[in-house]
Protein backbone atom coordinates (compact mmCIF):
# COMPACT_ATOMS: atom_id res chain seq x y z
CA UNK A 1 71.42 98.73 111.93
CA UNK A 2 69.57 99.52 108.94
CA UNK A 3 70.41 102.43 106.43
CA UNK A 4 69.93 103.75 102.89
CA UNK A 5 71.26 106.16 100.34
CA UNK A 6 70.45 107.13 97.05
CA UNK A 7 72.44 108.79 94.49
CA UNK A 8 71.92 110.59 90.71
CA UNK A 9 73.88 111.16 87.64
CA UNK A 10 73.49 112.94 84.50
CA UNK A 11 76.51 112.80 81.37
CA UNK A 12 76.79 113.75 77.98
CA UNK A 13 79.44 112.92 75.88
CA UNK A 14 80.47 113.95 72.11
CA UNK A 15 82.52 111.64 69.82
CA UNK A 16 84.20 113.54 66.69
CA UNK A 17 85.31 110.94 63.73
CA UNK A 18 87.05 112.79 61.25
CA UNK A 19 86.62 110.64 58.65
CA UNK A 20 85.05 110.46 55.55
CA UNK A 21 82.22 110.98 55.59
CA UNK A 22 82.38 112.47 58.98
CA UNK A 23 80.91 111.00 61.71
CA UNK A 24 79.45 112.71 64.73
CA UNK A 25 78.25 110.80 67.47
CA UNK A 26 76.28 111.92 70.72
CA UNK A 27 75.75 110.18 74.07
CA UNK A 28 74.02 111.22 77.17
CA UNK A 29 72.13 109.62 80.23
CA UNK A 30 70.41 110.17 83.22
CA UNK A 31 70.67 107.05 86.17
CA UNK A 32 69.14 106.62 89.62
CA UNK A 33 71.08 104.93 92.11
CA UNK A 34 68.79 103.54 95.09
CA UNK A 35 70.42 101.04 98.04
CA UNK A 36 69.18 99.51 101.01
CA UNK A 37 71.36 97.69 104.20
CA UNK A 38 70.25 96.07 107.36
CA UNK A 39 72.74 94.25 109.70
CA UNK A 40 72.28 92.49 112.94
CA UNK A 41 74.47 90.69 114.98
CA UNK A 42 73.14 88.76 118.74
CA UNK A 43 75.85 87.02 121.00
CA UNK A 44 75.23 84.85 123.72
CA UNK A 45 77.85 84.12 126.80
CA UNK A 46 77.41 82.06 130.06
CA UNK A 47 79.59 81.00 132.15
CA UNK A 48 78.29 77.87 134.49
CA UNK A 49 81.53 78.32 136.85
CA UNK A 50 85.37 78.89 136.36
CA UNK A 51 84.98 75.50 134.77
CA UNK A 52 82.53 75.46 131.93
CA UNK A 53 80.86 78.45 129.60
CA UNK A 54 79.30 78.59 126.65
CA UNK A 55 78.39 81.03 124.29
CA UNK A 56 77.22 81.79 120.58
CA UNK A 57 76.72 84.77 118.20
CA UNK A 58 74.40 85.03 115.20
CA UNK A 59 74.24 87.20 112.85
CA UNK A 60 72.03 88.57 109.52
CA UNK A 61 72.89 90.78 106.70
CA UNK A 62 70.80 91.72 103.25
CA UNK A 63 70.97 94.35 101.06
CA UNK A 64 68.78 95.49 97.93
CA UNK A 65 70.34 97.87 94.89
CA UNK A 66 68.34 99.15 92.49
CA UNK A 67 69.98 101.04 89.19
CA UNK A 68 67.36 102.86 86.21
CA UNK A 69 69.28 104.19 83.54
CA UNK A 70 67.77 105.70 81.06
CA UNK A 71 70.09 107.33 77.84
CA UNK A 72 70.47 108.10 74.23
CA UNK A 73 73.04 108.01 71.37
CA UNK A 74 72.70 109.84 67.84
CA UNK A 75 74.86 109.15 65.05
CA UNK A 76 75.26 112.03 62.23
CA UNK A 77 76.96 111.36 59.34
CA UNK A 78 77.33 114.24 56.40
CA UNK A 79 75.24 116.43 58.40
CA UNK A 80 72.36 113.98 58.47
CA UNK A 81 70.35 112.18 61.24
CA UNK A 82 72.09 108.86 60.27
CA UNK A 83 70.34 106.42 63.90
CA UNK A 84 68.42 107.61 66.91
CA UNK A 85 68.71 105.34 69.76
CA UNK A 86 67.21 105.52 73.17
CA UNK A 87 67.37 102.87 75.58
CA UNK A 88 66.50 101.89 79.26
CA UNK A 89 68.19 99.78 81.90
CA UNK A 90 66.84 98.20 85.30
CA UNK A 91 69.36 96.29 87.19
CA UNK A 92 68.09 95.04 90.50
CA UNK A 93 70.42 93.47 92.84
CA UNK A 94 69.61 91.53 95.92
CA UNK A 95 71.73 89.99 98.63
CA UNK A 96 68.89 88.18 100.33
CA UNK A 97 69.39 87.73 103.91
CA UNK A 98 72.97 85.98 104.49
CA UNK A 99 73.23 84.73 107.75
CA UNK A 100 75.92 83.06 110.05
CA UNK A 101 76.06 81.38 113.34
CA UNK A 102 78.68 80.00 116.04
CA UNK A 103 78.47 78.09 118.68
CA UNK A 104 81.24 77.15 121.62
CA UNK A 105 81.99 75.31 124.47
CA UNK A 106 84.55 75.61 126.70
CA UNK A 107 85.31 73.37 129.83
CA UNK A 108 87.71 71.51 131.97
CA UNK A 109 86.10 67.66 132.81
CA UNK A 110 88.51 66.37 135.39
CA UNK A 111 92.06 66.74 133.84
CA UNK A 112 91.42 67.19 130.15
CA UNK A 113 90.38 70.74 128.93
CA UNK A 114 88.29 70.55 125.95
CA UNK A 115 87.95 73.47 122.94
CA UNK A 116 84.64 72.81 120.43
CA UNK A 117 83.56 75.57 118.17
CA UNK A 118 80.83 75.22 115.53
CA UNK A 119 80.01 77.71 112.88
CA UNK A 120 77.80 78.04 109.85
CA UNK A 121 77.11 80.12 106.79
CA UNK A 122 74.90 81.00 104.04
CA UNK A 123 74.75 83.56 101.20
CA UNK A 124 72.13 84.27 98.47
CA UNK A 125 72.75 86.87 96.44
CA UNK A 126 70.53 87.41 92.77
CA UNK A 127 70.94 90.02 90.14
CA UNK A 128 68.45 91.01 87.43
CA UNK A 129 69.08 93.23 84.59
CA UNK A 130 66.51 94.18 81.98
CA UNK A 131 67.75 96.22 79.27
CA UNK A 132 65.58 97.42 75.84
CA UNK A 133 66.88 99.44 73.30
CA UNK A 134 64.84 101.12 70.77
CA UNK A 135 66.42 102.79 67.41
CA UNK A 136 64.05 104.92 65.71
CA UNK A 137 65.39 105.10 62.57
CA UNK A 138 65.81 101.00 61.80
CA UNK A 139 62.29 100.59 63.39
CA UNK A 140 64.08 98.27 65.54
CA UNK A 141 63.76 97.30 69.21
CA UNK A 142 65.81 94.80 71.47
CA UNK A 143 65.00 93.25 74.67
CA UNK A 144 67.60 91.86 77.09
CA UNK A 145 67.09 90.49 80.08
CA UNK A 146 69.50 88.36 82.46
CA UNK A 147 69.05 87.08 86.15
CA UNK A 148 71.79 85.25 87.96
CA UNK A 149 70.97 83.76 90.99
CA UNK A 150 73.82 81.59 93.55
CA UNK A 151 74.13 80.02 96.65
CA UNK A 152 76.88 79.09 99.06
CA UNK A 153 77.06 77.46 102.28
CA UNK A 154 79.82 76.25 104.32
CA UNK A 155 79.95 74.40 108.27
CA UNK A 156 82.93 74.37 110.15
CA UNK A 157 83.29 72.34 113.32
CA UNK A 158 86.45 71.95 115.37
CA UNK A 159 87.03 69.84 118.51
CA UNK A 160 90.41 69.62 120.97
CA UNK A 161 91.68 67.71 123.98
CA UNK A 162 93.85 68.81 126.22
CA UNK A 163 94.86 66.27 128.88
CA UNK A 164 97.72 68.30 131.41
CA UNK A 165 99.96 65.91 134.14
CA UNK A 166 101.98 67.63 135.86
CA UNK A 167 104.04 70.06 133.72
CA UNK A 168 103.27 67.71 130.27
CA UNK A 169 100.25 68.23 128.16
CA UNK A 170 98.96 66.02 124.97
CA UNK A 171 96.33 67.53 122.59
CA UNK A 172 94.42 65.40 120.24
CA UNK A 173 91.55 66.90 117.95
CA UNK A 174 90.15 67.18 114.95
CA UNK A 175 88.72 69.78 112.26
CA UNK A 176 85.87 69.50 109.81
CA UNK A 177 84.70 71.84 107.10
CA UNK A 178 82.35 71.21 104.37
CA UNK A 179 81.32 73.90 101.62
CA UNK A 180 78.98 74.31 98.62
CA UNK A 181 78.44 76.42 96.21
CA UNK A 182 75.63 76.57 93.41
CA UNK A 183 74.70 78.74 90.55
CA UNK A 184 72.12 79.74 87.90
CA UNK A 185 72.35 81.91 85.33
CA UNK A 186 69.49 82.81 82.45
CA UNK A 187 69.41 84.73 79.36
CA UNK A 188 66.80 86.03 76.66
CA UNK A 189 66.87 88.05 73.82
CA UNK A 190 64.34 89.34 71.93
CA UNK A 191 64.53 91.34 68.51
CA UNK A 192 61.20 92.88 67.30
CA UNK A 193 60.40 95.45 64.01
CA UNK A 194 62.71 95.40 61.58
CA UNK A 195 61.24 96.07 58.84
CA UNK A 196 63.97 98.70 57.01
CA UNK A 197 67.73 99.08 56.56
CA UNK A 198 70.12 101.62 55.68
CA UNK A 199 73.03 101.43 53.13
């Protein structure tokens, strides 16, 4: 399976403060919304007799999301120009290819019926963001960019006994599971041409 959408919005908003001095302040943007999925999933059965079978299933997933916004804000005060922002966000996410697998065996050996199951997973997603902001009237610009990246596995493996005689049974197994999880995480911020202010 593999699919794909992409999406668009536009808003404006207006923000009265009646105070004094008034102040009026204007909002708007414009953002692109772009996603991409792919799944696939393969299983695996045999069956040797009415005795033993095996079987397995593996699957893959990933996904990429891509978001540009791109807006503005004004800020008026006493009928004046008081700021002019603009500013411009990239966020890029990415779910790169998380995978999991399982394995069985089923059987009967003589008397004792015997259960094992195996299974494994991983998952790494990373997000980026880039965000600069430019105001026009403090001859100002700030850069902002972020990028988190994890990782997380876990294995699972489980193993039982069955031993029937007669109408009695006894089951003895046992059950292991071991997880991990990492993470990263990164910031910078940069702050370039100021060179005025406003009192």
């Amino acid at each position: 399976y593999r699919g794909r959408s992409k999406m668009k919005f536009n808003g404006r908003h207006t923000e009265y403060l009646y105070v004094n001095p008034e102040i009026i302040r204007e909002s708007g943007h414009h953002a692109v919304n772009t996603s991409d999925d792919y799944d696939g999933t393969l299983m695996v059965n045999y069956q040797f007799n009415d005795r033993h079978s095996v079987g397995g299933t593996f699957s893959l997933h990933g996904s990429k999301t891509d978001i540009w916004l791109d807006g503005w804000r004004y800020e008026t005060r006493m009928n004046s120009l008081f700021d002019s922002i603009y500013f411009n966000t990239i966020t890029k996410n990415r779910l790169y290819p998380t995978w999991s697998g399982n394995l069985y065996y089923n059987g009967t050996i003589r008397n004792v019926e015997i259960d094992f199951d195996m299974s494994y997973y991983e998952s790494r997603p990373n997000t980026h963001t880039w965000n600069d902001e430019t105001s026009y009237i403090l001859d100002s610009t700030d850069n902002v960019t972020t990028d988190a990246t994890s990782n997380s596995r876990m294995w699972a493996q489980k193993l039982v006994g069955t031993y029937t005689v007669g109408s009695a049974s006894i089951s003895a197994g046992e059950e292991y599971t071991n997880s991990r999880l990492s993470s990263d995480y990164a910031c910078s911020n940069a702050s370039v041409g100021i060179t005025n202010s406003v009192t």
